[in-house]
N, C-alpha and C. Protein backbone atom coordinates (compact mmCIF):
# COMPACT_ATOMS: atom_id res chain seq x y z
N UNK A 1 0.85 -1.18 0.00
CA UNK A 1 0.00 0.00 0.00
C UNK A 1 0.89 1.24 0.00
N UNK A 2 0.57 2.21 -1.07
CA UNK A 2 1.67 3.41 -1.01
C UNK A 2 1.80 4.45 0.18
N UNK A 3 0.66 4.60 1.38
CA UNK A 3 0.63 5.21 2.29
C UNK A 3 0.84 4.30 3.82
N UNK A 4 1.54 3.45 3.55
CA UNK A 4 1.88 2.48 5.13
C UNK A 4 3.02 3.50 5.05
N UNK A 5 3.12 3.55 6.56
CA UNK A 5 3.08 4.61 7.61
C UNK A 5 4.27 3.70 8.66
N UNK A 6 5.99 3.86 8.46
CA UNK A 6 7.09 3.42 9.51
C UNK A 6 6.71 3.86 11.09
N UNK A 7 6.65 3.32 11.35
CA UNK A 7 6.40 4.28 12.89
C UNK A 7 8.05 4.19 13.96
N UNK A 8 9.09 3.27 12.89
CA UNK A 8 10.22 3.56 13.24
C UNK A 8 10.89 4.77 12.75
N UNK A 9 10.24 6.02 11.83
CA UNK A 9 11.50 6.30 11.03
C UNK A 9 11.60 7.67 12.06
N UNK A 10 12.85 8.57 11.65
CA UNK A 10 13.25 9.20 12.60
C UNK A 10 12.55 10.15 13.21
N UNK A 11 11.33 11.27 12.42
CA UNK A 11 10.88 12.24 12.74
C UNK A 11 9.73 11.33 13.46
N UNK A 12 8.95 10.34 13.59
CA UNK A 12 8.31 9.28 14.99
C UNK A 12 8.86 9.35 15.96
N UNK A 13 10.24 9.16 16.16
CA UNK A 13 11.12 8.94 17.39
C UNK A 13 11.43 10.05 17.99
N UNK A 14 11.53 11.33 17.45
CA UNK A 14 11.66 12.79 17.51
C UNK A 14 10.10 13.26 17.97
N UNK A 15 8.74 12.57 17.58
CA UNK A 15 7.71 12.90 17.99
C UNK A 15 7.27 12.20 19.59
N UNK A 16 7.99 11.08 19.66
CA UNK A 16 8.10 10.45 20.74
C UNK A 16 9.06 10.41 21.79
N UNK A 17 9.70 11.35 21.61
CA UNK A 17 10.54 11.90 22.61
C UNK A 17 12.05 11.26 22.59
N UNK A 18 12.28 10.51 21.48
CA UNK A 18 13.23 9.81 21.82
C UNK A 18 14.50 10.29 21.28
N UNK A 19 14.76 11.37 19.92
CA UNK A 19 15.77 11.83 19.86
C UNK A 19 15.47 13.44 19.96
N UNK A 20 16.22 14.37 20.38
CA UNK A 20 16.02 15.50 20.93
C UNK A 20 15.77 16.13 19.43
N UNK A 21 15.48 17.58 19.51
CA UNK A 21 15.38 18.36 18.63
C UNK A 21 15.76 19.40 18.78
N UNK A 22 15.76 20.64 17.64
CA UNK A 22 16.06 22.20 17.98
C UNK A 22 14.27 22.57 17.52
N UNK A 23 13.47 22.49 18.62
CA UNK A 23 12.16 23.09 18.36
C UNK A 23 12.21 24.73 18.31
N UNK A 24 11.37 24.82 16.85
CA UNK A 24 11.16 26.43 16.84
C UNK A 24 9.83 27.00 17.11
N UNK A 25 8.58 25.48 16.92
CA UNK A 25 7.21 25.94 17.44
C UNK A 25 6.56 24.56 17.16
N UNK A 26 6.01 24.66 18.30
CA UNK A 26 5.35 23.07 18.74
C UNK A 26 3.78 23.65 18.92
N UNK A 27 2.84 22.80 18.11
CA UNK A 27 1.16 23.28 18.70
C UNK A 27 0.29 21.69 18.83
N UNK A 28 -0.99 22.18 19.32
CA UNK A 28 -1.52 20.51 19.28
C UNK A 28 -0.93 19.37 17.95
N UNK A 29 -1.38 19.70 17.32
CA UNK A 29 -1.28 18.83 15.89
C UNK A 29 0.53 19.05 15.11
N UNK A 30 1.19 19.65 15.25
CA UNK A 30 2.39 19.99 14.39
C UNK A 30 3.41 20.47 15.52
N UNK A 31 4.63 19.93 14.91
CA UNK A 31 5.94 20.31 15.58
C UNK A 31 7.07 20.94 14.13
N UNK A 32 7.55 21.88 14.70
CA UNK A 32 8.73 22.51 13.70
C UNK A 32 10.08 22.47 14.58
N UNK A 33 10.43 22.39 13.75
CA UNK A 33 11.98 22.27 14.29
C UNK A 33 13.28 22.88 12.95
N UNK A 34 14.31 22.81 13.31
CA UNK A 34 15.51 22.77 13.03
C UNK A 34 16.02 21.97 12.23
N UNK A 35 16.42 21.51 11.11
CA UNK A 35 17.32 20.73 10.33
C UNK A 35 18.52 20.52 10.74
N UNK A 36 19.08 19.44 11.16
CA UNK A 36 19.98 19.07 11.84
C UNK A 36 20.95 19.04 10.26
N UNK A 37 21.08 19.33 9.25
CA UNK A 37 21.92 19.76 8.22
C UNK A 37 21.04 20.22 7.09
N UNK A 38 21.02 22.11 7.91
CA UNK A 38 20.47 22.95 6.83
C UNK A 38 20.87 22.81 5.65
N UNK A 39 20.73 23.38 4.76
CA UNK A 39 20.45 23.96 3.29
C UNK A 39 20.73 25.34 3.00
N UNK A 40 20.17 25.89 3.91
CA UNK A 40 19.78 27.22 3.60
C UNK A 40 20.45 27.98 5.22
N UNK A 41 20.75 29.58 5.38
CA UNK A 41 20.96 29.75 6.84
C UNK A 41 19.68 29.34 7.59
N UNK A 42 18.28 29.51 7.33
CA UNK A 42 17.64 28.98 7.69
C UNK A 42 16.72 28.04 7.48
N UNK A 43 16.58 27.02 8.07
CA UNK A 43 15.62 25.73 7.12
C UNK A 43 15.48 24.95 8.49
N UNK A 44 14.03 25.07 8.41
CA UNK A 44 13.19 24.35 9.56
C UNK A 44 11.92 22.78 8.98
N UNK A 45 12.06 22.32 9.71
CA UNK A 45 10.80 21.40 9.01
C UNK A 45 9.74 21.70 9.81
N UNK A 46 8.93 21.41 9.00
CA UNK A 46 7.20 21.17 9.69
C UNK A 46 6.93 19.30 9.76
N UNK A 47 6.28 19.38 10.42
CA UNK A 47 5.92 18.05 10.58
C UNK A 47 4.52 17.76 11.09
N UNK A 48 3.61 17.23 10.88
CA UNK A 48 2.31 16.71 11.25
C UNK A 48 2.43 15.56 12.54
N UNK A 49 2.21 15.80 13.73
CA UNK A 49 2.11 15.00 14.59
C UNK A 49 1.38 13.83 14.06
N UNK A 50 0.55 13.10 13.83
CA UNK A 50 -0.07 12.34 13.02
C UNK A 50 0.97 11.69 12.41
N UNK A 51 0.39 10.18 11.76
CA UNK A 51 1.33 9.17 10.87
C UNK A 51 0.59 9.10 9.58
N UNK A 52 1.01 10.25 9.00
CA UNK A 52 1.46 10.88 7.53
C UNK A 52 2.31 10.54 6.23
N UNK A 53 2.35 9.78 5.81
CA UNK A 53 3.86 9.70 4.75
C UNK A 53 4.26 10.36 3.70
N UNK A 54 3.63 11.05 3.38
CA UNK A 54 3.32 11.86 2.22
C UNK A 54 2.61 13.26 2.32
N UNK A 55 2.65 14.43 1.84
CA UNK A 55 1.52 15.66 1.41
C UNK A 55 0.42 14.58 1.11
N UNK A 56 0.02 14.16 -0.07
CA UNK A 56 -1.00 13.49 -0.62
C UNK A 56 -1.88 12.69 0.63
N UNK A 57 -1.54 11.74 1.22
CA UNK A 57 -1.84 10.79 2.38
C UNK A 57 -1.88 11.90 3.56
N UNK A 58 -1.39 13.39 4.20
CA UNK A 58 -2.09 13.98 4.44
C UNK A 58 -3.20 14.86 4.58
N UNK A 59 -2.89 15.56 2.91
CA UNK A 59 -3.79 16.23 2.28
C UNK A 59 -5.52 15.42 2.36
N UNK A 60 -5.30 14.20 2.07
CA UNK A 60 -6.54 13.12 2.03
C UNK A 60 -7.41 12.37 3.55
N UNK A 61 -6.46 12.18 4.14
CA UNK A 61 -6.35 11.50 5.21
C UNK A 61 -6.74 12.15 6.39
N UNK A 62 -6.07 13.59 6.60
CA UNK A 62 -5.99 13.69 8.21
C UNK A 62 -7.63 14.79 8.26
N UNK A 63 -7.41 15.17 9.33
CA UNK A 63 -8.90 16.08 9.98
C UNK A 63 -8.50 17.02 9.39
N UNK A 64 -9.30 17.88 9.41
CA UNK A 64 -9.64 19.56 9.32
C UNK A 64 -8.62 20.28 9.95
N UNK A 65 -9.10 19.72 11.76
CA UNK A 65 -7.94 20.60 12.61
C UNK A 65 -6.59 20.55 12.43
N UNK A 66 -6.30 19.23 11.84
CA UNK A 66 -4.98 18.73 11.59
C UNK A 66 -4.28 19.74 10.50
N UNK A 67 -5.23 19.75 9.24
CA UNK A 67 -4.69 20.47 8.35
C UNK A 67 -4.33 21.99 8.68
N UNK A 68 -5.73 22.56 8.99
CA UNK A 68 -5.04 24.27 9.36
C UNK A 68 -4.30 24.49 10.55
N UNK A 69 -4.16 23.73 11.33
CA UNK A 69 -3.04 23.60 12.56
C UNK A 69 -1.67 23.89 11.99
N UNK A 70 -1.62 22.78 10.71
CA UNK A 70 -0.49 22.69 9.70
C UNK A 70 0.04 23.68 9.23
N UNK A 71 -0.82 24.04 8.69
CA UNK A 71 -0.61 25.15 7.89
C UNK A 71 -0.28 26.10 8.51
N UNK A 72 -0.82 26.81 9.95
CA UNK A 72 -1.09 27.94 10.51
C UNK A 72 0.48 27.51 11.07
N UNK A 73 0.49 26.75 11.70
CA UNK A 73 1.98 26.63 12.18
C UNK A 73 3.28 26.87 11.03
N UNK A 74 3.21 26.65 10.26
CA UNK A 74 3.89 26.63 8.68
C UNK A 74 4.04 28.28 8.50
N UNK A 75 3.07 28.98 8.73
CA UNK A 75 3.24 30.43 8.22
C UNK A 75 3.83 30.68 9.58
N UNK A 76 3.36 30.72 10.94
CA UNK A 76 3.74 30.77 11.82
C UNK A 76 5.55 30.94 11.86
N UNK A 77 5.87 30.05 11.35
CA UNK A 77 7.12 29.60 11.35
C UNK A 77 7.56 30.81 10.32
N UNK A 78 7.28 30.93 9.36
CA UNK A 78 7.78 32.00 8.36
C UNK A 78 7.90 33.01 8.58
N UNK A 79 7.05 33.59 9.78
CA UNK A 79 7.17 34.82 10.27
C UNK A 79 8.27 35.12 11.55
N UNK A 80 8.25 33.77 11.94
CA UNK A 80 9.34 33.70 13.39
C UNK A 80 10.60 34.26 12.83
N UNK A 81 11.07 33.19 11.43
CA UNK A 81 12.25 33.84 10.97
C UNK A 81 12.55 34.24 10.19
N UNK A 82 11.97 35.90 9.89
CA UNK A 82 11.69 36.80 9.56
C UNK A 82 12.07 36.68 8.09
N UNK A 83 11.12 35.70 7.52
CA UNK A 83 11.12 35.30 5.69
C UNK A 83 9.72 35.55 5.55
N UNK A 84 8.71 35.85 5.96
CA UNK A 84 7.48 36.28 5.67
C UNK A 84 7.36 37.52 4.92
N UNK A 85 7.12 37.83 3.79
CA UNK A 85 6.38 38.81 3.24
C UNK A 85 5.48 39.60 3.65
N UNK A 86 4.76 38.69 3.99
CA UNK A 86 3.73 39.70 5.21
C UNK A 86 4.07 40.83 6.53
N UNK A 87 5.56 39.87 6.45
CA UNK A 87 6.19 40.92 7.83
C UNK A 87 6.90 41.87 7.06
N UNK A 88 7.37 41.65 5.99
CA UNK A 88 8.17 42.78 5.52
C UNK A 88 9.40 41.73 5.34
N UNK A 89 9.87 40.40 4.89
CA UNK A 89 10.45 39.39 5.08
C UNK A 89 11.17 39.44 3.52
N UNK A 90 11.79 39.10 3.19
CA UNK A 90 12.61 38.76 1.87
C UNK A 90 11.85 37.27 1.18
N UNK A 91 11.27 36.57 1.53
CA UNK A 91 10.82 35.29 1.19
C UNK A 91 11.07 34.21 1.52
N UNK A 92 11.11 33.34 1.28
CA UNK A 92 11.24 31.51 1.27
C UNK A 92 11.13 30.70 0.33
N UNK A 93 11.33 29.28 0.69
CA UNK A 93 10.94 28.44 -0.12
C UNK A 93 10.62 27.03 0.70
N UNK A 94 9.20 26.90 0.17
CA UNK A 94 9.12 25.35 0.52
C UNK A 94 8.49 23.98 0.14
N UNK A 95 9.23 23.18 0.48
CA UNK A 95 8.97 21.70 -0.13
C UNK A 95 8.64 21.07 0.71
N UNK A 96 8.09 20.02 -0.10
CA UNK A 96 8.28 18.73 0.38
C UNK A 96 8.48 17.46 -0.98
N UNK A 97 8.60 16.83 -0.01
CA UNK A 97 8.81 15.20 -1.05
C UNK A 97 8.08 14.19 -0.84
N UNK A 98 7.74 13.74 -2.20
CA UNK A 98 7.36 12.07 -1.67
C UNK A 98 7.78 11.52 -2.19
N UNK A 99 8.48 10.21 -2.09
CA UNK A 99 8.67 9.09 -2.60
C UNK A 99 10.21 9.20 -3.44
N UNK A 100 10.69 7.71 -4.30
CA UNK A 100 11.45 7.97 -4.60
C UNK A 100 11.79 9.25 -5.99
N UNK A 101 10.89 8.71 -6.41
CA UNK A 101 11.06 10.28 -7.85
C UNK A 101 11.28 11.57 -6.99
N UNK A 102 10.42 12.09 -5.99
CA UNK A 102 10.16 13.51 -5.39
C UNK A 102 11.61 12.89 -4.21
N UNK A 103 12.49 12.28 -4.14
CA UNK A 103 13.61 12.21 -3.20
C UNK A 103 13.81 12.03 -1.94
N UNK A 104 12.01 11.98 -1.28
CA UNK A 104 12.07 11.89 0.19
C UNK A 104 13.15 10.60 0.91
N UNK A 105 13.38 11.00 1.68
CA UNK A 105 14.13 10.69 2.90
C UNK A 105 13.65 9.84 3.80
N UNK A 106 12.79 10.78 4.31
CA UNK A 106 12.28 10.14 5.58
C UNK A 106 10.65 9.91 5.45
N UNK A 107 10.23 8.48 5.75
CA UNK A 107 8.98 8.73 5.30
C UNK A 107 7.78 9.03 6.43
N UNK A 108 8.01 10.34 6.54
CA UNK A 108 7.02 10.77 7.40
C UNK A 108 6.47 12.71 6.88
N UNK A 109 5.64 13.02 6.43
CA UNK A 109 5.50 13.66 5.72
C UNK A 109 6.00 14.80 6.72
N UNK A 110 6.73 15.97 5.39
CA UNK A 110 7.29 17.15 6.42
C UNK A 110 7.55 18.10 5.39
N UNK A 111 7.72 19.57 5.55
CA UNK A 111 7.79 20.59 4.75
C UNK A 111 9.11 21.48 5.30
N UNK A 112 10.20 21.49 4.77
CA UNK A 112 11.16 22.06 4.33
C UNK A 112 10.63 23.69 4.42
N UNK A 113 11.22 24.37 5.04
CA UNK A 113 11.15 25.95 4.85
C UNK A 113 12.40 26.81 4.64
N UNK A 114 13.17 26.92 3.56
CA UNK A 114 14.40 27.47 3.35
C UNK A 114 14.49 28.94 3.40
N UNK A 115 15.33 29.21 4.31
CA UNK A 115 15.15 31.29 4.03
C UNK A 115 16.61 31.79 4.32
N UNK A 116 16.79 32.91 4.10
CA UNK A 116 17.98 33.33 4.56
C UNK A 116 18.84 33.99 3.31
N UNK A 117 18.49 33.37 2.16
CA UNK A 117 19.36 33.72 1.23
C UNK A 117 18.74 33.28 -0.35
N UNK A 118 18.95 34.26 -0.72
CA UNK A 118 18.34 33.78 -2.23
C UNK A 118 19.16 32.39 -2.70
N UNK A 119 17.66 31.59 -3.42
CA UNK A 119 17.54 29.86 -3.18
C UNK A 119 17.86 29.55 -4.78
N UNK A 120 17.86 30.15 -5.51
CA UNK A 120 18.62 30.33 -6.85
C UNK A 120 16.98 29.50 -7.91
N UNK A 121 17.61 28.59 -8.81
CA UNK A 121 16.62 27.61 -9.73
C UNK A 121 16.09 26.28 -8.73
N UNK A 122 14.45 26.58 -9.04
CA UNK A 122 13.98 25.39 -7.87
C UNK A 122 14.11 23.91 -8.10
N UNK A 123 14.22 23.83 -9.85
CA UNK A 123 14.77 22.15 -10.25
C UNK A 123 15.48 22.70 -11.66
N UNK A 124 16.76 22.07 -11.43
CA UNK A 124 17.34 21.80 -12.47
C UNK A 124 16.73 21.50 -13.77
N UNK A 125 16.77 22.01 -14.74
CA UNK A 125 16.43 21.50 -16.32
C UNK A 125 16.87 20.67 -16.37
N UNK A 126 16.20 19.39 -17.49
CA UNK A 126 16.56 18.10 -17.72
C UNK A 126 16.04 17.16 -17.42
């Protein structure tokens, strides 16, 4: 099934207390944190408390509250470090992945927020 759900993989164990984090904003439904090897000067993930594997399998799957929790925490985050537009911010960029074509990693669905510095071409031609 394309949405079975590791409940070993790392950002689970990070939701379960078991490997520490650099939290930048934690709410009922979503935790953000720190990239333990940025990208960008700044690059935080979002993450859906929930067992997620994908955007898609969340997008479909989870509650209401779940989603704008998501989200609200997501902008939340954009404004903390000061890449919001709305604040008067220079911008961002963000992803996510699924699977092997889209490059994910870890399979627990999560959104990438890159800021700090202009992020150049978002995919290579070709």
């Amino acid at each position: 099934m394309p949405h079975d759900y590791d409940p070993t993989n790392i950002f689970a164990r990070i939701l379960r207390g078991e490997i520490p984090n650099n939290t930048v904003l934690e709410t009922a439904h979503t935790l953000a944190f720190r990239d333990i090897a940025p990208q960008a000067p700044d690059h935080v993930l979002v993450i859906p408390k929930g067992p997620y594997a994908t955007f898609d399998h969340f997008a479909a799957e989870a509650s209401e509250a779940e989603i704008v929790d998501f989200h609200r925490t997501a902008a939340s985050v954009c404004a903390l470090i000061g890449a919001s537009l709305a604040s008067g911010g220079p911008g961002y960029r963000a992803i996510t992945n699924a699977g092997g074509h889209g490059g994910q990693e870890v399979p627990h669905y999560h959104l990438h927020i890159l800021a700090g510095r202009p992020l150049g071409r978002m995919v290579e031609k070709g």
